[in-house]
N, C-alpha and C. Protein backbone atom coordinates (compact mmCIF):
# COMPACT_ATOMS: atom_id res chain seq x y z
N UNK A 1 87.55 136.54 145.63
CA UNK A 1 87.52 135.24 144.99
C UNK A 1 86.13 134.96 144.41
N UNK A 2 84.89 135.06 145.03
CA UNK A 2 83.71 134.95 144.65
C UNK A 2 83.76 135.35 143.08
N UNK A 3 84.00 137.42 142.80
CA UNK A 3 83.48 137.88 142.15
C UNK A 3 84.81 137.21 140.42
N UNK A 4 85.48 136.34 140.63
CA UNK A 4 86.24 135.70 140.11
C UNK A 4 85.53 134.82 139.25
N UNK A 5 84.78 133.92 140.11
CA UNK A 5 84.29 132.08 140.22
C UNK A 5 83.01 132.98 139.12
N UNK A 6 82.31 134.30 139.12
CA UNK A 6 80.94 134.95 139.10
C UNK A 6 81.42 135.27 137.12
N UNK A 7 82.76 135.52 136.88
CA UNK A 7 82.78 135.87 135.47
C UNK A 7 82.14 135.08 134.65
N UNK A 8 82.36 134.14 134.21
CA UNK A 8 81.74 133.70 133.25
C UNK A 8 80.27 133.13 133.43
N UNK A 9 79.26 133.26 134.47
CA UNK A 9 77.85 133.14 134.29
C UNK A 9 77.38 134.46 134.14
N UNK A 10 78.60 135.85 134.50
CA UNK A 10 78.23 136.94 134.07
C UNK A 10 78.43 137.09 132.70
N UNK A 11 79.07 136.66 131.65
CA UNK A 11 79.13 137.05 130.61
C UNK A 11 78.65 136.37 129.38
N UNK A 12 78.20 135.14 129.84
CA UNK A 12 77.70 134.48 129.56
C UNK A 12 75.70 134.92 129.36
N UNK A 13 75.24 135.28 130.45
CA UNK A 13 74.07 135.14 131.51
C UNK A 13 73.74 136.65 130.24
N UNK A 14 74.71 137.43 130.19
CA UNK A 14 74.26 138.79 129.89
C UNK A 14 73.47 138.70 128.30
N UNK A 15 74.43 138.11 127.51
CA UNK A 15 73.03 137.46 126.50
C UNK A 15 71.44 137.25 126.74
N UNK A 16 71.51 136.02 127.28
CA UNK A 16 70.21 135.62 127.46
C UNK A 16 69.53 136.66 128.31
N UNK A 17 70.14 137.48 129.39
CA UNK A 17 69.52 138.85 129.94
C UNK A 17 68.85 140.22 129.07
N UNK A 18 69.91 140.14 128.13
CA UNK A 18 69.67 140.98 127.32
C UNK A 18 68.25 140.97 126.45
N UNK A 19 68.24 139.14 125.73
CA UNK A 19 66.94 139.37 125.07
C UNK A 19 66.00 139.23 126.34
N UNK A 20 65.84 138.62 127.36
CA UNK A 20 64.65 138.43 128.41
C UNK A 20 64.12 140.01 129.01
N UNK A 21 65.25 140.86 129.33
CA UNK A 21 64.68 142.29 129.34
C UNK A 21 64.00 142.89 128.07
N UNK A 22 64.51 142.96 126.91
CA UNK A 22 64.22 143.54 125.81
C UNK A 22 62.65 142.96 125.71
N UNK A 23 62.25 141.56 125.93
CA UNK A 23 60.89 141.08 125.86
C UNK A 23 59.91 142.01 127.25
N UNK A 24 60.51 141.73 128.29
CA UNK A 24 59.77 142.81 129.75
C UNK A 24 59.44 143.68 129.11
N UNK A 25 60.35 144.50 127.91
CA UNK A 25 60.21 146.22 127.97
C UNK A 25 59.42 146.23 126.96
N UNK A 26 58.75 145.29 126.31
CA UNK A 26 58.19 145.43 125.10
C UNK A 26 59.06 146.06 124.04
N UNK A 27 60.86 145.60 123.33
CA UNK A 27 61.39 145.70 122.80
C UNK A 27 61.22 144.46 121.96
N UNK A 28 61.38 144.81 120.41
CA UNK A 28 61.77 143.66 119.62
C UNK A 28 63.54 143.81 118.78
N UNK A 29 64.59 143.28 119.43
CA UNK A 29 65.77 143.29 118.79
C UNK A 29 66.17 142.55 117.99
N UNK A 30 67.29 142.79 117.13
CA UNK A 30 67.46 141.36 116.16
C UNK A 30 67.83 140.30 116.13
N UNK A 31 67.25 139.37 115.75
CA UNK A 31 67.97 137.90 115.93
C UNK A 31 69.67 137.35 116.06
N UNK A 32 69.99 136.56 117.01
CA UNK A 32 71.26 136.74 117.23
C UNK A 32 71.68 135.05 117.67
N UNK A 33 72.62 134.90 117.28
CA UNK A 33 73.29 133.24 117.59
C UNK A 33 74.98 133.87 117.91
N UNK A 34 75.10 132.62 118.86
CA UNK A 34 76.21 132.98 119.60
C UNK A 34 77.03 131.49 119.52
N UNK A 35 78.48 130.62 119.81
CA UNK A 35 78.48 129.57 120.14
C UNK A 35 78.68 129.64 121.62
N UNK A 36 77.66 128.85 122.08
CA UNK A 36 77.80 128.33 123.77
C UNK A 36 79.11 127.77 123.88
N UNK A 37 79.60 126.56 123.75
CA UNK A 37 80.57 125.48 123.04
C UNK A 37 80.84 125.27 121.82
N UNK A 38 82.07 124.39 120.79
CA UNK A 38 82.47 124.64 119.87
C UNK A 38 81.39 123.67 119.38
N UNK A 39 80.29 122.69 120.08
CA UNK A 39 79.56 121.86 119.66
C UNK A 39 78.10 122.28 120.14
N UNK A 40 77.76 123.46 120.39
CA UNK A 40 76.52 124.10 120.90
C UNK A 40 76.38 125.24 120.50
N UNK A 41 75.58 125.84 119.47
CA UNK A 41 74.82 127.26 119.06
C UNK A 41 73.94 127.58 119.82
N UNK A 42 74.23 128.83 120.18
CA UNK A 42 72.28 129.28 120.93
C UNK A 42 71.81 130.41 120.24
N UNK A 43 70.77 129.71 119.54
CA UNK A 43 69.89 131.01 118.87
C UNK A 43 68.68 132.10 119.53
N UNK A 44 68.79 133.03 119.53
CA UNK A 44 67.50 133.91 120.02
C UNK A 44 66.90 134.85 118.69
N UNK A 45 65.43 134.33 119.09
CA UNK A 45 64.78 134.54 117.79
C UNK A 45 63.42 135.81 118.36
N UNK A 46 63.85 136.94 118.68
CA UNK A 46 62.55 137.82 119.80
C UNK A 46 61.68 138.05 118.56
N UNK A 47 60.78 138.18 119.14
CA UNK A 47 59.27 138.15 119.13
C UNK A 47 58.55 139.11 119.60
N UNK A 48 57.18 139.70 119.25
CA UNK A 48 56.33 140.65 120.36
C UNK A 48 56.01 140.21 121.67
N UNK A 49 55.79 139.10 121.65
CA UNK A 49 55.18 138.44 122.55
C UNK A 49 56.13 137.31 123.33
N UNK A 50 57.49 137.15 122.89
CA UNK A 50 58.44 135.87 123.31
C UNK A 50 59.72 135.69 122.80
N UNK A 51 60.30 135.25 123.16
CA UNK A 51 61.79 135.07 122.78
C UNK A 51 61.89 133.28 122.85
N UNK A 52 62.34 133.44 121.42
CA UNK A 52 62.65 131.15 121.52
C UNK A 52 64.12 131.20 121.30
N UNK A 53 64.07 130.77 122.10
CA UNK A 53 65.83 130.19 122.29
C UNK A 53 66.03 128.97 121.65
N UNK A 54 66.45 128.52 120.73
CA UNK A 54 67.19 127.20 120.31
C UNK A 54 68.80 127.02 120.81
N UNK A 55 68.31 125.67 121.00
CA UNK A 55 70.18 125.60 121.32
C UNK A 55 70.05 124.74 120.00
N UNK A 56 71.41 124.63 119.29
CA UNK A 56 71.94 123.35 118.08
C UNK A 56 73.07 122.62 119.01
N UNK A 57 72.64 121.40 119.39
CA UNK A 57 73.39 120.37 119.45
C UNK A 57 73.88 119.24 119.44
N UNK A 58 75.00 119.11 119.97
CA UNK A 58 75.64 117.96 118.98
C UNK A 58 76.80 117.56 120.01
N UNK A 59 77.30 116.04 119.80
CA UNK A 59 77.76 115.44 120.83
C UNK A 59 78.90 114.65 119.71
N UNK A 60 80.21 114.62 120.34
CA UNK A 60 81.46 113.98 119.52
C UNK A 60 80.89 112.28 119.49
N UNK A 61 80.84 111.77 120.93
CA UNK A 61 80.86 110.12 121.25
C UNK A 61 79.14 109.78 120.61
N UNK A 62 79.32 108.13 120.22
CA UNK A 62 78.33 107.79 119.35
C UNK A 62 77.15 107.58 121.03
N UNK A 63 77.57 107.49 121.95
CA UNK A 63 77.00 106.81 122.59
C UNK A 63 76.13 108.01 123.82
N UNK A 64 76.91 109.44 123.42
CA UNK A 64 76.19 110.34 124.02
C UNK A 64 75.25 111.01 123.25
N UNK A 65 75.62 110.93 121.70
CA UNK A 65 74.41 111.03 120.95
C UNK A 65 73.12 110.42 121.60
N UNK A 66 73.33 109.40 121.29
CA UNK A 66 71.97 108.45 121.64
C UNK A 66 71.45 108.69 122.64
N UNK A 67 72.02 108.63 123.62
CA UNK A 67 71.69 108.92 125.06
C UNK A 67 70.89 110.26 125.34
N UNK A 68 71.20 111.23 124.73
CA UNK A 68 71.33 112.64 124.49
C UNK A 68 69.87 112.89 123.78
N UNK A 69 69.34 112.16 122.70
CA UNK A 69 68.38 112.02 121.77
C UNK A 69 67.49 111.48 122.48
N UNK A 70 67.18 110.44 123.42
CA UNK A 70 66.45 109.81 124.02
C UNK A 70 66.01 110.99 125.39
N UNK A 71 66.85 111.42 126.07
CA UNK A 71 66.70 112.08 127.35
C UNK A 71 66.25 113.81 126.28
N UNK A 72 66.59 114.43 125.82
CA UNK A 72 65.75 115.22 125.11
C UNK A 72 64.45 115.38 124.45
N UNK A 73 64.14 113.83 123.95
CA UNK A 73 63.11 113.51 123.79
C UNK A 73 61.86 113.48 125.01
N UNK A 74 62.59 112.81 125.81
CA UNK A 74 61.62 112.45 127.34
C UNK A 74 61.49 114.17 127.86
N UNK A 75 62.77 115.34 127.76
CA UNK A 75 62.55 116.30 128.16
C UNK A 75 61.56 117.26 128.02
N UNK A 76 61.27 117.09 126.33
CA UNK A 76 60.16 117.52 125.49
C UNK A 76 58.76 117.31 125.96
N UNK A 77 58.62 115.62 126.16
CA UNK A 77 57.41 114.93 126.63
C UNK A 77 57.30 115.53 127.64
N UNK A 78 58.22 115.46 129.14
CA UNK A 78 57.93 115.62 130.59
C UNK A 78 56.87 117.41 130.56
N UNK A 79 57.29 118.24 129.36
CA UNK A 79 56.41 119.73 129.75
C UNK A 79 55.10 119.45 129.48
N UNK A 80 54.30 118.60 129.40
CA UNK A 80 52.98 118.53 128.70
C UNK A 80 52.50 118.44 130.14
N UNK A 81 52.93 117.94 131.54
CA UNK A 81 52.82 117.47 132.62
C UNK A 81 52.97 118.66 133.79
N UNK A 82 53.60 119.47 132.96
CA UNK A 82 53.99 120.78 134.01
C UNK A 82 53.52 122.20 133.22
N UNK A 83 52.80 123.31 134.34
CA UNK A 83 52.06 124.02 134.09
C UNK A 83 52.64 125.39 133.32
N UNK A 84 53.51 125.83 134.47
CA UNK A 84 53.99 126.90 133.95
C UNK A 84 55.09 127.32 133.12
N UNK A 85 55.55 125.90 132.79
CA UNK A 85 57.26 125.63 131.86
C UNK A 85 56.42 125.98 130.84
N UNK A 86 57.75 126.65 129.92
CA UNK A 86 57.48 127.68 128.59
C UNK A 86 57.34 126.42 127.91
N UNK A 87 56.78 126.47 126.21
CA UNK A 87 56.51 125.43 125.35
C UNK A 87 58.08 125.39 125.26
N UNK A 88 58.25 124.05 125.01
CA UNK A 88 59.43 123.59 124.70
C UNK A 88 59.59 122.23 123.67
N UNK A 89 60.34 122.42 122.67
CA UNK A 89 60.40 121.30 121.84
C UNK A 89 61.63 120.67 121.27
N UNK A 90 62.03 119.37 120.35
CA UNK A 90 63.03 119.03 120.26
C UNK A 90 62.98 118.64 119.17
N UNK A 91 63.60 118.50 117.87
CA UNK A 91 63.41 118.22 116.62
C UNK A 91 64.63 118.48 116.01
N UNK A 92 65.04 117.20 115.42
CA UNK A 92 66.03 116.89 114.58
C UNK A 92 66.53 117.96 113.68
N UNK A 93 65.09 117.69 112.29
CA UNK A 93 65.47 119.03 110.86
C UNK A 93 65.26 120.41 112.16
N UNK A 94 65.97 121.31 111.23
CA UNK A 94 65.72 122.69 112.61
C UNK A 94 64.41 123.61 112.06
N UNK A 95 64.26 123.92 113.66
CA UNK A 95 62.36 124.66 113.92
C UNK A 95 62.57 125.48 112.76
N UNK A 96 61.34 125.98 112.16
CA UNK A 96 60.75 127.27 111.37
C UNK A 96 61.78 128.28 111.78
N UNK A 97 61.70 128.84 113.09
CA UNK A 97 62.66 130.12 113.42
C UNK A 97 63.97 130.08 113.04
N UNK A 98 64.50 129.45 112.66
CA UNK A 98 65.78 129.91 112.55
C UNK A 98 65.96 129.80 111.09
N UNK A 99 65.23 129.87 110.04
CA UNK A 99 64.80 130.66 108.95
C UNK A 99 65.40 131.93 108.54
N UNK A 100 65.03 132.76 109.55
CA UNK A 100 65.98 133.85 109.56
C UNK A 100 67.41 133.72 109.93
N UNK A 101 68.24 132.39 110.27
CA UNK A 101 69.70 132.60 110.37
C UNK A 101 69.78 131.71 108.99
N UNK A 102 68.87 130.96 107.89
CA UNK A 102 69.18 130.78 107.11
C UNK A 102 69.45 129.32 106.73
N UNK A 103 69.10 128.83 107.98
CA UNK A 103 69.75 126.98 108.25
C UNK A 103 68.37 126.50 107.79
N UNK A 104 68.66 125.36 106.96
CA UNK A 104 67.53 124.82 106.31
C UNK A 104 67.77 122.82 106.96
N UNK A 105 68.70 122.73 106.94
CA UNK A 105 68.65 121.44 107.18
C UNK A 105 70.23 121.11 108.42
N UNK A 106 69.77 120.23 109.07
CA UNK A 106 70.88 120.26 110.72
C UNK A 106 71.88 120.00 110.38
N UNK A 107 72.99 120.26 109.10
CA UNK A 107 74.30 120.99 109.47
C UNK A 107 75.30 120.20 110.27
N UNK A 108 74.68 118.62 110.29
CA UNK A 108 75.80 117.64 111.29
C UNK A 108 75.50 117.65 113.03
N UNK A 109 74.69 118.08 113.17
CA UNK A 109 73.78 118.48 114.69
C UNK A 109 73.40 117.61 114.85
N UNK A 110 73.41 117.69 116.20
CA UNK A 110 72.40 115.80 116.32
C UNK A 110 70.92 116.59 116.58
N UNK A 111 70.34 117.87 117.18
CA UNK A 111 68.96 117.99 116.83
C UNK A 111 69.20 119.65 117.78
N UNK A 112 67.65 120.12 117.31
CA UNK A 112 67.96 121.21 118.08
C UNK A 112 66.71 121.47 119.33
N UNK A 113 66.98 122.09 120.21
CA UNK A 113 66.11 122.17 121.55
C UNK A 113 65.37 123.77 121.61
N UNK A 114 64.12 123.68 121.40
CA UNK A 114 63.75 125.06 121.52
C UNK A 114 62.98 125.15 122.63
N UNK A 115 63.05 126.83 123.47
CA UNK A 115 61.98 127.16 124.22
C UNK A 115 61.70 128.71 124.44
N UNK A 116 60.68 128.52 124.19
CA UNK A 116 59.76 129.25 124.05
C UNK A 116 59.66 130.93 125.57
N UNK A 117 60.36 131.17 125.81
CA UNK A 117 60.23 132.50 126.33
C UNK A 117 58.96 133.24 126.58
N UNK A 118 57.95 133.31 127.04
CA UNK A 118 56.73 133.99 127.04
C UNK A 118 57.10 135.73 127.88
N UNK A 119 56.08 136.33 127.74
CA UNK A 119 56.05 137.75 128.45
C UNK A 119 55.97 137.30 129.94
N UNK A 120 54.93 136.52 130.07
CA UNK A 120 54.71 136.06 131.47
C UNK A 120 55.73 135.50 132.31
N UNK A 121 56.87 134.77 131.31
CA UNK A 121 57.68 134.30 132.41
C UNK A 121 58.85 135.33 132.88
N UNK A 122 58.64 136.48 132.18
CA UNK A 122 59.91 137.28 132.64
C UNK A 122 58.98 139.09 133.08
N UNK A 123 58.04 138.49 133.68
CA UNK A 123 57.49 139.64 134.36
C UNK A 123 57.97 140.33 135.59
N UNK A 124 58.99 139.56 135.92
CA UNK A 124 59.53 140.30 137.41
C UNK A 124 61.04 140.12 136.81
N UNK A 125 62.12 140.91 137.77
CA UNK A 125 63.48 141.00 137.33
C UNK A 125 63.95 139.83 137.92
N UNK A 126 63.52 139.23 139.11
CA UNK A 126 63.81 137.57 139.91
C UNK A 126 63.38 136.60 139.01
N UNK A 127 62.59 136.77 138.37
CA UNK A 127 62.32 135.87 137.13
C UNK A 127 63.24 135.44 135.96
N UNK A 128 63.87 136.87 135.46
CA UNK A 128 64.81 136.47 134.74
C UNK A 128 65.88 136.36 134.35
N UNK A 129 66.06 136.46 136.11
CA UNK A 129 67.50 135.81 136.90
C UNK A 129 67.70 134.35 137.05
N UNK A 130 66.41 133.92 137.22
CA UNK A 130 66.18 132.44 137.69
C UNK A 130 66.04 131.80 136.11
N UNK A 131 65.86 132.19 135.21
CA UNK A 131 65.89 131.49 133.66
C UNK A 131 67.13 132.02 133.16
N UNK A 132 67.77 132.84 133.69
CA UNK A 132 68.79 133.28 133.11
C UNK A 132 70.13 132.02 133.49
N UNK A 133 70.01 131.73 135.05
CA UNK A 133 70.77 131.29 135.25
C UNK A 133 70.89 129.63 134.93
N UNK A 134 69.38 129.48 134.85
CA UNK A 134 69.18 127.31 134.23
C UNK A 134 69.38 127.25 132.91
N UNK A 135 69.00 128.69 131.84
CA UNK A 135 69.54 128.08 130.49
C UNK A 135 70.65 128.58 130.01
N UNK A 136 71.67 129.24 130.92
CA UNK A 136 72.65 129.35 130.61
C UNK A 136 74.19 128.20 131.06
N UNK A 137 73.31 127.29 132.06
CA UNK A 137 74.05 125.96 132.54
C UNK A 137 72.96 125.04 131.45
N UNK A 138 72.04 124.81 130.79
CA UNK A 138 71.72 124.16 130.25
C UNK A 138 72.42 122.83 129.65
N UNK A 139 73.52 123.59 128.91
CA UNK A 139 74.46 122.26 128.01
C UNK A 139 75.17 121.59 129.19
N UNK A 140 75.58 122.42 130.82
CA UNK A 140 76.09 121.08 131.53
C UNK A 140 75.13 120.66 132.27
N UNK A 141 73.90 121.14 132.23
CA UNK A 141 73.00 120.13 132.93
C UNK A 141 73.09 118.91 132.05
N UNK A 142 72.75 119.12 130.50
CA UNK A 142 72.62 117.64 130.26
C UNK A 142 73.68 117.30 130.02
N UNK A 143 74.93 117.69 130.10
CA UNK A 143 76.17 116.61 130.25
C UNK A 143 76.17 116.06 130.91
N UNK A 144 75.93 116.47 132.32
CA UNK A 144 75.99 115.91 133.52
C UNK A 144 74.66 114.63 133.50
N UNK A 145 73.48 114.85 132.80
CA UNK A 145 72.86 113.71 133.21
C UNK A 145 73.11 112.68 132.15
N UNK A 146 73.89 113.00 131.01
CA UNK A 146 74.02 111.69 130.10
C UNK A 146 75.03 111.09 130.62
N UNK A 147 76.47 111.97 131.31
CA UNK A 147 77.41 110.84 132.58
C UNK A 147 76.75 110.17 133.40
N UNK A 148 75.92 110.44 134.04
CA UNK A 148 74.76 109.73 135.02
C UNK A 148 74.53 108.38 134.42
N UNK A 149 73.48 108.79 133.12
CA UNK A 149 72.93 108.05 132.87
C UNK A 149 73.75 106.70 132.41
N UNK A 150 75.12 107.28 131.38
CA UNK A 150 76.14 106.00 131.24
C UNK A 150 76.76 105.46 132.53
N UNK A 151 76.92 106.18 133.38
CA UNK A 151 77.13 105.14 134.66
C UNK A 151 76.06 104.43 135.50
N UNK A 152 74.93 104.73 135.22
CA UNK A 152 74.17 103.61 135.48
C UNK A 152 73.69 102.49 134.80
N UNK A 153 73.91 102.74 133.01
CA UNK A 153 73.87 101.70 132.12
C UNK A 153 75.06 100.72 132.80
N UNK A 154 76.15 100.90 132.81
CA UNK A 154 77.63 100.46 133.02
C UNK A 154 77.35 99.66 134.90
N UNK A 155 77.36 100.02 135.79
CA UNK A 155 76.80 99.35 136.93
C UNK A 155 75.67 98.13 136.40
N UNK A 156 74.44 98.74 135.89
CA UNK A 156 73.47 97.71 135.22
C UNK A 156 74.12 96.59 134.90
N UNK A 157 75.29 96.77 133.79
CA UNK A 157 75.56 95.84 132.59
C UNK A 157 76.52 94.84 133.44
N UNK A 158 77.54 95.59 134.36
CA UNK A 158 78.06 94.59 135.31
C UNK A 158 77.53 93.94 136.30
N UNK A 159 76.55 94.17 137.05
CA UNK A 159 75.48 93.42 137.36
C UNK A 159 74.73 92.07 136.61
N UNK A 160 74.55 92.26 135.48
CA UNK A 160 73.81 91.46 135.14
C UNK A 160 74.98 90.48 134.90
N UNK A 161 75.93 91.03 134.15
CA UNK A 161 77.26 90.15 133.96
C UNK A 161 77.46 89.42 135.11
N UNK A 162 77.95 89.65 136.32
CA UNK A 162 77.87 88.99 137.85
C UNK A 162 76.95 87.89 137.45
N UNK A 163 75.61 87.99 137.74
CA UNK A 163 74.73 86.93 137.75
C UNK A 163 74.40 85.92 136.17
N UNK A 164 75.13 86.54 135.35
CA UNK A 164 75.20 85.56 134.21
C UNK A 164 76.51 84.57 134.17
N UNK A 165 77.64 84.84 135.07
CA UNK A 165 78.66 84.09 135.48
C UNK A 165 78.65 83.26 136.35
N UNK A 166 77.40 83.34 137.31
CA UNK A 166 76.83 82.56 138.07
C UNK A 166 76.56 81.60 137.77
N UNK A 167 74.97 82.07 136.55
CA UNK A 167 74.84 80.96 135.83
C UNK A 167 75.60 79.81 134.85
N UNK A 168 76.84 80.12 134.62
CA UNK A 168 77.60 79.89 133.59
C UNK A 168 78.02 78.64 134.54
N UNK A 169 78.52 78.84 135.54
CA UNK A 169 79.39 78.32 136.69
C UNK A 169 78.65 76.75 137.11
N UNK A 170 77.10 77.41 137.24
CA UNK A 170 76.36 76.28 137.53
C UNK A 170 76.45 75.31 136.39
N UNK A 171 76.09 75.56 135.14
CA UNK A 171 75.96 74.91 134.46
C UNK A 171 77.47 74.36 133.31
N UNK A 172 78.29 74.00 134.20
CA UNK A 172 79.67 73.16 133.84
C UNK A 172 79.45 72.08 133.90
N UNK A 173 79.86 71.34 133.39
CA UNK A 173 79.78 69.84 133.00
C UNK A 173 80.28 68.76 133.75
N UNK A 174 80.10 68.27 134.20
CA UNK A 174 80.82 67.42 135.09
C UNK A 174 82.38 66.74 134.59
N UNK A 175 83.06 66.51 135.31
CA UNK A 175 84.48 65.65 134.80
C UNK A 175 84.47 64.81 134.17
N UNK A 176 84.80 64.59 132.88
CA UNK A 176 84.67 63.29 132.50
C UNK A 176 85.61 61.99 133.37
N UNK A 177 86.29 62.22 133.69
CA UNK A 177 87.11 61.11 134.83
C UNK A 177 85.76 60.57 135.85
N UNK A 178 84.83 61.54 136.43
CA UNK A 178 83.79 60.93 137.35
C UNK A 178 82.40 60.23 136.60
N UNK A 179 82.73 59.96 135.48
CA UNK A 179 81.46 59.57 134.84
C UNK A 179 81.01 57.82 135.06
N UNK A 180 81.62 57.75 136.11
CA UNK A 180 81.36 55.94 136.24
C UNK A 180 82.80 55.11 135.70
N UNK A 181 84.18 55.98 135.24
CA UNK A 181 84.62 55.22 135.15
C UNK A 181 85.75 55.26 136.37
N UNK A 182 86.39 53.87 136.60
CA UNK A 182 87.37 54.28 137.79
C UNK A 182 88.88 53.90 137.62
N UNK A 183 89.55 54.71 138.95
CA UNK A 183 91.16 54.41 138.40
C UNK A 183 91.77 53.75 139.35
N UNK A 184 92.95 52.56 138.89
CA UNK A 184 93.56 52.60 140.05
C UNK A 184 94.41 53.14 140.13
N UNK A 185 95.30 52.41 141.32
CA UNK A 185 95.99 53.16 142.07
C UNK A 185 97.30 53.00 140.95
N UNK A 186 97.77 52.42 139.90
CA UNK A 186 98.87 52.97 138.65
C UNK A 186 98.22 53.56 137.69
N UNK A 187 97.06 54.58 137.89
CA UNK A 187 96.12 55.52 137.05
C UNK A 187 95.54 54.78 135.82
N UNK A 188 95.59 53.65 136.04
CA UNK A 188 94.80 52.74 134.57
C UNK A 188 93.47 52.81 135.09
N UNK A 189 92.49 52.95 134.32
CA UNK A 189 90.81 53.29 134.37
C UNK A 189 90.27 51.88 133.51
N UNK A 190 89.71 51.99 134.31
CA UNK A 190 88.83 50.95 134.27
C UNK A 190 87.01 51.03 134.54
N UNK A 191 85.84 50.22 133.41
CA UNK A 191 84.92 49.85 133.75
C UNK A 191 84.15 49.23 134.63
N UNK A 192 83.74 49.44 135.20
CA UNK A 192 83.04 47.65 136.39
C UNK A 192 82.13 47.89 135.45
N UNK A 193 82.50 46.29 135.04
CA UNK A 193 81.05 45.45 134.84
C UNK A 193 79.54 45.23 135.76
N UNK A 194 78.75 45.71 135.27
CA UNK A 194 77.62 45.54 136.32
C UNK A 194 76.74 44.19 135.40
């Protein structure tokens, strides 16, 4: 059952294995794009010195776009903070490299995600097992955190809703029947004269 559940990060995985060895061995092979998903390209662009992976993607709902654009953005920012993560970048029109597949302008993509592969990070074979296996879950890592993230907008928004019904509640108007005027007892209302 294991070696079942194991197919598809094996056949998947063997791509991105393929160029990460070819960089170890001091091989340069040819540029190659694959679709991850029917809404995700992954480009590998080798190098002497590196392999940049672009992913192209793109999201159906208006609202995972956005979401998607913002948390890619912050993803970009967060490597300036961490030492040994490969350069990594995020940009709408698509990077210089993929020049050679010929794409000049994003094609209906909402943006594309590049990173940068160095010699150094795939100097051991545990190395590029361990990158093999995070950018090849890549597209459901961030699925998974833009569901996150809309269910915590959505909790937020009912929350605040709660306490704006609160307020609503407080501020009702009083009866007009209790405004000083009174009734009797055959429901005719009446003033007192003061």
């Amino acid at each position: 059952m294991k070696k079942l559940t194991l197919i598809k990060p094996t056949v998947l995985g063997g791509v991105f294995k393929y160029f990460y060895t070819k960089l170890q061995k001091n091989e340069t092979p040819a540029p190659f794009k694959f679709d991850l998903r029917r809404d995700t390209t992954v480009y590998f662009i080798p190098d002497k010195d590196r392999v940049v992976t672009v992913f192209g993607l793109d999201f159906t709902e208006k609202v995972d776009k956005a979401v998607a654009r913002i948390f890619m953005q912050e993803f970009a920012d967060a490597r300036k903070t961490i030492n040994f993560a490969p350069p990594v970048s995020w940009s709408v029109p698509p990077p210089a490299e993929l020049k050679a597949f010929g794409i000049k302008d994003p094609m209906g993509n909402l943006g594309f995600f590049s990173l940068a592969i160095l010699k150094d990070h795939v100097g051991k074979d545990d190395l590029i097992n361990k990158i093999v296996d995070v950018l090849q879950s890549f597209r459901t890592y961030l699925q998974y955190h833009i569901k996150c993230s809309k269910s915590y907008f959505h909790s937020r928004m009912r929350a605040r809703t709660k306490e704006l019904l609160k307020v609503l509640n407080r501020a009702k108007q009083a009866d007009p029947d209790q405004s000083g005027a009174k009734r009797t007892i055959t429901g005719k209302t009446f003033t007192r004269a003061v």
